[in-house]
PDB file of N, CA and C in Angstrom:
ATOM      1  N   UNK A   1      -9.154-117.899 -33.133  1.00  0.00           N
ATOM      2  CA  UNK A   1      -8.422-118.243 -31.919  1.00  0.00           C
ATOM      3  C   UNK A   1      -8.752-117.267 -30.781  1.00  0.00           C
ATOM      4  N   UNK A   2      -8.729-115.982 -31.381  1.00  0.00           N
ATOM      5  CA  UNK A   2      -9.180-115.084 -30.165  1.00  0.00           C
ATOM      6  C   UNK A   2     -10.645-115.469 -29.631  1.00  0.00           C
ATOM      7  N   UNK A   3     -11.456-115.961 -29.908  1.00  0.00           N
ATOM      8  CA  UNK A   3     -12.901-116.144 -29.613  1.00  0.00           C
ATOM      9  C   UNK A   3     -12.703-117.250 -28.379  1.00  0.00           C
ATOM     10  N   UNK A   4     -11.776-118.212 -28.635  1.00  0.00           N
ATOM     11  CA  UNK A   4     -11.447-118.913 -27.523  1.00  0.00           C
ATOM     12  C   UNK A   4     -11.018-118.714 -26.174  1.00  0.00           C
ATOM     13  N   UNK A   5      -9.711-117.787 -27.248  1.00  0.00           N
ATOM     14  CA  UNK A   5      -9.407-117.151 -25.757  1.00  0.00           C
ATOM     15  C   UNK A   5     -10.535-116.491 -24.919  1.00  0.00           C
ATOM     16  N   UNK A   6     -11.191-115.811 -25.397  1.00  0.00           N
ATOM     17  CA  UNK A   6     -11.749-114.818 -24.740  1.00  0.00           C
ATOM     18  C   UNK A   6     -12.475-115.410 -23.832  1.00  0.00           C
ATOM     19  N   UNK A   7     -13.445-117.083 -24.175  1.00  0.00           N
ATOM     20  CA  UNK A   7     -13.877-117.969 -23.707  1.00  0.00           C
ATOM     21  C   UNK A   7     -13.495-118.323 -22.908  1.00  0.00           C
ATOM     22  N   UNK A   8     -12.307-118.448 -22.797  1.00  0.00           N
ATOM     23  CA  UNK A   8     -11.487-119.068 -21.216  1.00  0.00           C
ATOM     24  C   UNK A   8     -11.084-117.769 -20.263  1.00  0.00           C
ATOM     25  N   UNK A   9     -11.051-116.775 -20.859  1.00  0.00           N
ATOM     26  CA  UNK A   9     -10.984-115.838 -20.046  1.00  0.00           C
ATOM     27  C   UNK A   9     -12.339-115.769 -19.208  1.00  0.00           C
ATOM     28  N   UNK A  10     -13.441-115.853 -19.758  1.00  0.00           N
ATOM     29  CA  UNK A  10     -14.523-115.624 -19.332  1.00  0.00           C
ATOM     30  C   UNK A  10     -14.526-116.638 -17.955  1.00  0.00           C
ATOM     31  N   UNK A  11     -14.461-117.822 -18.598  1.00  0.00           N
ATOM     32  CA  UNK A  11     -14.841-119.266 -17.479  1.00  0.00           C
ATOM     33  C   UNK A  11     -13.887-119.303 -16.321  1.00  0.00           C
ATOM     34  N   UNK A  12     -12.616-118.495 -16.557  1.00  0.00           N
ATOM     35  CA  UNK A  12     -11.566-118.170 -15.103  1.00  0.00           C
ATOM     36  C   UNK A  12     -12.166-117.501 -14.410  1.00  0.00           C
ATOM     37  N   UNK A  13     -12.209-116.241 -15.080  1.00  0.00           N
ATOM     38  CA  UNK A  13     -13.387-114.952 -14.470  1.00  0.00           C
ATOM     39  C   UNK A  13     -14.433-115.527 -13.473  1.00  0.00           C
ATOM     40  N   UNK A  14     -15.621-116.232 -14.307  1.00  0.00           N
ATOM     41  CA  UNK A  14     -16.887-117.253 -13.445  1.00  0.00           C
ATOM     42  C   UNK A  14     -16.285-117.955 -12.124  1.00  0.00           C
ATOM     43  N   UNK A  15     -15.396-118.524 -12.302  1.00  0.00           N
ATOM     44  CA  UNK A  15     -14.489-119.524 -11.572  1.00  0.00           C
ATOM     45  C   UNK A  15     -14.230-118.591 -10.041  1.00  0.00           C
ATOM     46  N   UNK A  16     -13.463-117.481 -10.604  1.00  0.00           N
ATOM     47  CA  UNK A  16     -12.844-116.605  -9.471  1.00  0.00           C
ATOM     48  C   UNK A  16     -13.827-116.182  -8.261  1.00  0.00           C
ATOM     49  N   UNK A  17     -15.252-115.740  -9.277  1.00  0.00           N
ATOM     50  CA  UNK A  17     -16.306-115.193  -9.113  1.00  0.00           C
ATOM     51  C   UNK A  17     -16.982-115.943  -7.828  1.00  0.00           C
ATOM     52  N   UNK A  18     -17.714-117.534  -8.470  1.00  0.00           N
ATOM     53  CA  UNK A  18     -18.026-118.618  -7.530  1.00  0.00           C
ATOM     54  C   UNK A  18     -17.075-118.721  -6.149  1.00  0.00           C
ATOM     55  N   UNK A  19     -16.228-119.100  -6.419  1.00  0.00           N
ATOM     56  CA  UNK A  19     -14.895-118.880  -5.738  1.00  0.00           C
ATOM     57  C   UNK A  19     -14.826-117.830  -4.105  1.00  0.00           C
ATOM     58  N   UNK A  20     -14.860-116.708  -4.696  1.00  0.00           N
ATOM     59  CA  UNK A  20     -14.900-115.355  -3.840  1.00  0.00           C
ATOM     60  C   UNK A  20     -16.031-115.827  -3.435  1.00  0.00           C
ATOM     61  N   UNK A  21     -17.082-116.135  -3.652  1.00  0.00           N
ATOM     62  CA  UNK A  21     -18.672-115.905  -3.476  1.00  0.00           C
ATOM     63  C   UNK A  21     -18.588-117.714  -1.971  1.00  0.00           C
ATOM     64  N   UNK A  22     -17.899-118.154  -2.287  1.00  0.00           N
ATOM     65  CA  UNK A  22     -18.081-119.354  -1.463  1.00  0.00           C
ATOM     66  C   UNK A  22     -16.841-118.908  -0.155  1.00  0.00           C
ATOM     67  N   UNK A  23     -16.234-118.000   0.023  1.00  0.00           N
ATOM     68  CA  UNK A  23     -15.327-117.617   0.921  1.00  0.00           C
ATOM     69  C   UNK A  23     -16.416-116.867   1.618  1.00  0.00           C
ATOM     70  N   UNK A  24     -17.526-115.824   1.306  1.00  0.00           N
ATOM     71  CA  UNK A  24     -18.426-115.231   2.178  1.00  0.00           C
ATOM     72  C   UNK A  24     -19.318-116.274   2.581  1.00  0.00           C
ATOM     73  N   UNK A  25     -19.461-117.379   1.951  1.00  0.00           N
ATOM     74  CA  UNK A  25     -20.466-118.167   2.859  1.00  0.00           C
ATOM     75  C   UNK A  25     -19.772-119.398   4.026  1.00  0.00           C
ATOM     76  N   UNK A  26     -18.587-119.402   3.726  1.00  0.00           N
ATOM     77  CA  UNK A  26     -17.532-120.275   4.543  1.00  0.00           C
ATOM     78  C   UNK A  26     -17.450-119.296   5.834  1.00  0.00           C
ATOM     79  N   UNK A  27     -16.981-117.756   5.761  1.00  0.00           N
ATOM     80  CA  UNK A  27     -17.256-116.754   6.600  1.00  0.00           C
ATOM     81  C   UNK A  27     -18.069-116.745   7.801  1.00  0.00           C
ATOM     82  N   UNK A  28     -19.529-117.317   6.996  1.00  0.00           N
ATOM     83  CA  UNK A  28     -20.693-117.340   7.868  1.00  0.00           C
ATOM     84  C   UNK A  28     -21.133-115.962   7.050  1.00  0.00           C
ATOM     85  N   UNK A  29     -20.979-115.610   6.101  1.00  0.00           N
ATOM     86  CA  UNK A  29     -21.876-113.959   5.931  1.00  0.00           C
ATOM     87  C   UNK A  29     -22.720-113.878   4.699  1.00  0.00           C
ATOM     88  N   UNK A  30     -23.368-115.250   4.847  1.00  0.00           N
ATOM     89  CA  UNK A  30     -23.722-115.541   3.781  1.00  0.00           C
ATOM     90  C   UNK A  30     -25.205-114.213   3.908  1.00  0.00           C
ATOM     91  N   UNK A  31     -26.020-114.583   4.951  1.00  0.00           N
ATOM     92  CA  UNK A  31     -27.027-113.627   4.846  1.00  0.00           C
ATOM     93  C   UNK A  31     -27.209-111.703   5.374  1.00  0.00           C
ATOM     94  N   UNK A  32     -25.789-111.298   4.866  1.00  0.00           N
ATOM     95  CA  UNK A  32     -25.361-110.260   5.410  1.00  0.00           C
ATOM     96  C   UNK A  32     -25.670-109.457   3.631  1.00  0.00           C
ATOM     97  N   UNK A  33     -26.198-108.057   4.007  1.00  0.00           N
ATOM     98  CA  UNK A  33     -26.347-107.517   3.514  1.00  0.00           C
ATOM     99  C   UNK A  33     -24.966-107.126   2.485  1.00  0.00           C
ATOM    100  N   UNK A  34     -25.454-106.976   0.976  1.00  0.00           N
ATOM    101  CA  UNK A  34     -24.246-106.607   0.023  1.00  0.00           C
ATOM    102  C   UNK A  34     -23.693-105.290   0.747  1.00  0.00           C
ATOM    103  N   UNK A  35     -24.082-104.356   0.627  1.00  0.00           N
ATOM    104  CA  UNK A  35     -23.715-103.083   1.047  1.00  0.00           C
ATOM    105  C   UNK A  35     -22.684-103.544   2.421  1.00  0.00           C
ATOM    106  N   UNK A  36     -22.867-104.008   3.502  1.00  0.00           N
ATOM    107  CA  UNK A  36     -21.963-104.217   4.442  1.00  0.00           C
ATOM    108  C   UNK A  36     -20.749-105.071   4.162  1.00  0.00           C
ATOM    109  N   UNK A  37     -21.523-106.054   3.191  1.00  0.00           N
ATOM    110  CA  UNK A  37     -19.876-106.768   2.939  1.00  0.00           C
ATOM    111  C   UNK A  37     -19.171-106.052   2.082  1.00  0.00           C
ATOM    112  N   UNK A  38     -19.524-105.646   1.279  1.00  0.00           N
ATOM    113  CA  UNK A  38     -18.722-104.465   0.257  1.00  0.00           C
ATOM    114  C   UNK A  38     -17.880-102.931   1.422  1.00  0.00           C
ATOM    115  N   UNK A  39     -18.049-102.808   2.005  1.00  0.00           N
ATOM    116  CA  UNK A  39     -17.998-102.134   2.857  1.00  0.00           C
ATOM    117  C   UNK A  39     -16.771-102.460   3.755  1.00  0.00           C
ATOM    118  N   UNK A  40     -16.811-103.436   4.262  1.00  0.00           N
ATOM    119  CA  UNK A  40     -16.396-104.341   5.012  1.00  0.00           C
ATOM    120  C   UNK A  40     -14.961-104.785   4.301  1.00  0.00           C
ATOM    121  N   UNK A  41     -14.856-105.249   3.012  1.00  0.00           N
ATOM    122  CA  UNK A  41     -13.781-105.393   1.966  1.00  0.00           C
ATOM    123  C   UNK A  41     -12.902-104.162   1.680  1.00  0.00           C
ATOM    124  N   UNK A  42     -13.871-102.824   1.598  1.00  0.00           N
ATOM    125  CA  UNK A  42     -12.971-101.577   1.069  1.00  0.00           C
ATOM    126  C   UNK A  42     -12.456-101.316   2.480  1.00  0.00           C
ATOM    127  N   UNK A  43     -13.125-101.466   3.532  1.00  0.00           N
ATOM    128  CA  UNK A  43     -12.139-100.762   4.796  1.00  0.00           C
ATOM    129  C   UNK A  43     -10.693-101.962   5.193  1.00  0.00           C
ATOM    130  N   UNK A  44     -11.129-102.862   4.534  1.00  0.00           N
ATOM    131  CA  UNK A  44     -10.113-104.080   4.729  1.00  0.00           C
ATOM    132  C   UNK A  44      -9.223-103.567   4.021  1.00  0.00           C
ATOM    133  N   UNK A  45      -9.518-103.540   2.477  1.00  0.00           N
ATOM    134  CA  UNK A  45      -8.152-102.691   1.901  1.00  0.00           C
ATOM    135  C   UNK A  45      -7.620-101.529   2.081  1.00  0.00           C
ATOM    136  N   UNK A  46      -8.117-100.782   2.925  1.00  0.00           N
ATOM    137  CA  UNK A  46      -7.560 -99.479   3.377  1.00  0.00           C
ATOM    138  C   UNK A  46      -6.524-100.331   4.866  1.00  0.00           C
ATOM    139  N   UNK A  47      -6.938-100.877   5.669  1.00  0.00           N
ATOM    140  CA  UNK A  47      -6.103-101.444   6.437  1.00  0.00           C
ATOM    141  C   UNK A  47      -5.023-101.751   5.772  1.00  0.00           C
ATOM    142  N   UNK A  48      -5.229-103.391   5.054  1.00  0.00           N
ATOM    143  CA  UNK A  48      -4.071-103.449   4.721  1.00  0.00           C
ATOM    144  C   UNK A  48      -3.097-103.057   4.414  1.00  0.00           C
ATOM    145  N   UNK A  49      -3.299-102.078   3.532  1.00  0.00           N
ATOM    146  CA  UNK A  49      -2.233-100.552   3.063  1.00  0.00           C
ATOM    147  C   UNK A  49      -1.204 -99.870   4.254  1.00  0.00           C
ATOM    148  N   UNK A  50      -2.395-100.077   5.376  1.00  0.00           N
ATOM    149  CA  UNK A  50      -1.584 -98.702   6.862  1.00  0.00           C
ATOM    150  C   UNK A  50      -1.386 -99.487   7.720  1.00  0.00           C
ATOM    151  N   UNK A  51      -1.558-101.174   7.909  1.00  0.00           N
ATOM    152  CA  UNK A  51      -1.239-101.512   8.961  1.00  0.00           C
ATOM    153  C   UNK A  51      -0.394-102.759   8.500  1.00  0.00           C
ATOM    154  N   UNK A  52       1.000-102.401   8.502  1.00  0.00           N
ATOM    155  CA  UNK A  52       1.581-103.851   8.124  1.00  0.00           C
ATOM    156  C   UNK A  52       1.580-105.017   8.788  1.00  0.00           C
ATOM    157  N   UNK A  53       1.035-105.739  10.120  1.00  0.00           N
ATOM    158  CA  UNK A  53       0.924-106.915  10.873  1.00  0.00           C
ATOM    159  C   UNK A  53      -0.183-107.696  10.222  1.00  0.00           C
ATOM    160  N   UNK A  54      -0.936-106.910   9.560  1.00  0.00           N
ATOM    161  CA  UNK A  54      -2.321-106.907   9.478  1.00  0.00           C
ATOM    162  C   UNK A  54      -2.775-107.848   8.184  1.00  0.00           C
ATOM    163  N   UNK A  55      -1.885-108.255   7.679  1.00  0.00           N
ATOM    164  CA  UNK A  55      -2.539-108.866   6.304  1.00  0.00           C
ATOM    165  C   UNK A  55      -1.578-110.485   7.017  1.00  0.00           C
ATOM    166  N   UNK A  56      -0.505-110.583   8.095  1.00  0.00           N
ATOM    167  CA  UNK A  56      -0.065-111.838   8.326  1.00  0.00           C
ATOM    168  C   UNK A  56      -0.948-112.544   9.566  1.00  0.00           C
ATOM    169  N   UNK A  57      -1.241-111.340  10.237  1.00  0.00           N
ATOM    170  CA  UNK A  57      -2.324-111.685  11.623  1.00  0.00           C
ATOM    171  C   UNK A  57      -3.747-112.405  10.566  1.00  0.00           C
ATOM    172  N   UNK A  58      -4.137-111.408   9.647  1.00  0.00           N
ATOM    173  CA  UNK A  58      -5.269-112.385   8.807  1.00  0.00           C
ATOM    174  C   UNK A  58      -5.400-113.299   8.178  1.00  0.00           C
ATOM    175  N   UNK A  59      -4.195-113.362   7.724  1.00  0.00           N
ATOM    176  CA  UNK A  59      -3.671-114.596   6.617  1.00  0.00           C
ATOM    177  C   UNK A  59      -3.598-115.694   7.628  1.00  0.00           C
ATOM    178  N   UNK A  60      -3.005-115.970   9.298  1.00  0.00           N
ATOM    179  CA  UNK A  60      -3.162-116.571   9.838  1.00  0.00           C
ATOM    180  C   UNK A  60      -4.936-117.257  10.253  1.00  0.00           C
ATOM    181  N   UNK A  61      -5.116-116.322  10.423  1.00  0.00           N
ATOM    182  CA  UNK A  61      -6.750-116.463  10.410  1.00  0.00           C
ATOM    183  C   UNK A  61      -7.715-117.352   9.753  1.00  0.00           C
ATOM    184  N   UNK A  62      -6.823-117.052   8.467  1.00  0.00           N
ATOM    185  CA  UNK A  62      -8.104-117.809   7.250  1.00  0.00           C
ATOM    186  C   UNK A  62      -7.627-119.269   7.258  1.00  0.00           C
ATOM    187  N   UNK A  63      -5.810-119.099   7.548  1.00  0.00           N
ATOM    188  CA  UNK A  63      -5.694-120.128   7.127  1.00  0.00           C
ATOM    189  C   UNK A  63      -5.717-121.629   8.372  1.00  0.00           C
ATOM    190  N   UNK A  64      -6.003-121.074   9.327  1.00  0.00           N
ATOM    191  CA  UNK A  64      -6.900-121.889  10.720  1.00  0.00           C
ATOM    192  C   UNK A  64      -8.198-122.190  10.473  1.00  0.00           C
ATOM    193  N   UNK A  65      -8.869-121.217   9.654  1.00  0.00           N
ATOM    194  CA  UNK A  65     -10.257-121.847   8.959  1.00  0.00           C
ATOM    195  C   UNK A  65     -10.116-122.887   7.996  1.00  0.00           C
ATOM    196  N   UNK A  66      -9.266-122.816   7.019  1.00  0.00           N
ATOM    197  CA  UNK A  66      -9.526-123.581   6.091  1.00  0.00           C
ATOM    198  C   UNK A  66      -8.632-124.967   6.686  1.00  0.00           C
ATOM    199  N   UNK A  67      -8.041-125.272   7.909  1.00  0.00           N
ATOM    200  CA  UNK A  67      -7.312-126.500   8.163  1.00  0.00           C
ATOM    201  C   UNK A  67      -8.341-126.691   8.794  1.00  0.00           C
ATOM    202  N   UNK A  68     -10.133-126.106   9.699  1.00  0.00           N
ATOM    203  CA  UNK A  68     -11.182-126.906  10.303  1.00  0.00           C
ATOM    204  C   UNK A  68     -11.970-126.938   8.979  1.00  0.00           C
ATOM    205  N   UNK A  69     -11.634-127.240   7.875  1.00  0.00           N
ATOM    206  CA  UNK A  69     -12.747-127.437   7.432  1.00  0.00           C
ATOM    207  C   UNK A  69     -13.810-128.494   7.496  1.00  0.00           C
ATOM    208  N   UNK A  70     -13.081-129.973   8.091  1.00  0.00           N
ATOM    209  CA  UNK A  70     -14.293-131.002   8.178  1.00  0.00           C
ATOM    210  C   UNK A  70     -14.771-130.563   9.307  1.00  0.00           C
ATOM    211  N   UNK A  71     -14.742-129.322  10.205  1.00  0.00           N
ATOM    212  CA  UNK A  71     -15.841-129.609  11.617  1.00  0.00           C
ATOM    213  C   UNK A  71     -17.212-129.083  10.839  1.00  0.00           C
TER     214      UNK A  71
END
């Protein structure tokens, strides 16, 4: 039974993975260097931490992207 599990753990994991990976190309950052987007993510989470407006001002953000998605 554990072998299964572990199996579906895996294929959530993949899932999450694809997932995250299709939010940088929705972005537009698809041909942006790893190092900058990695970069780019850790100073994001240092924001979020010190600036409390900052994760509802973004959350607004994304979520104006994802209501254009048919343009």
């Amino acid at each position: 039974m554990s072998r299964n599990t572990t199996s579906a753990a895996r294929k959530k994991d993949t899932r999450d993975k694809i997932e995250l990976g299709g939010l940088i190309v929705k972005a537009g950052l698809r041909f942006e260097k790893r190092a900058l987007l990695l970069g780019a993510l850790i100073e994001l989470r240092q924001r979020l931490k010190s600036e409390d407006g900052e994760r509802a001002r973004l959350t607004g953000i994304g979520a104006e992207a994802f209501g254009n998605e048919s343009e």
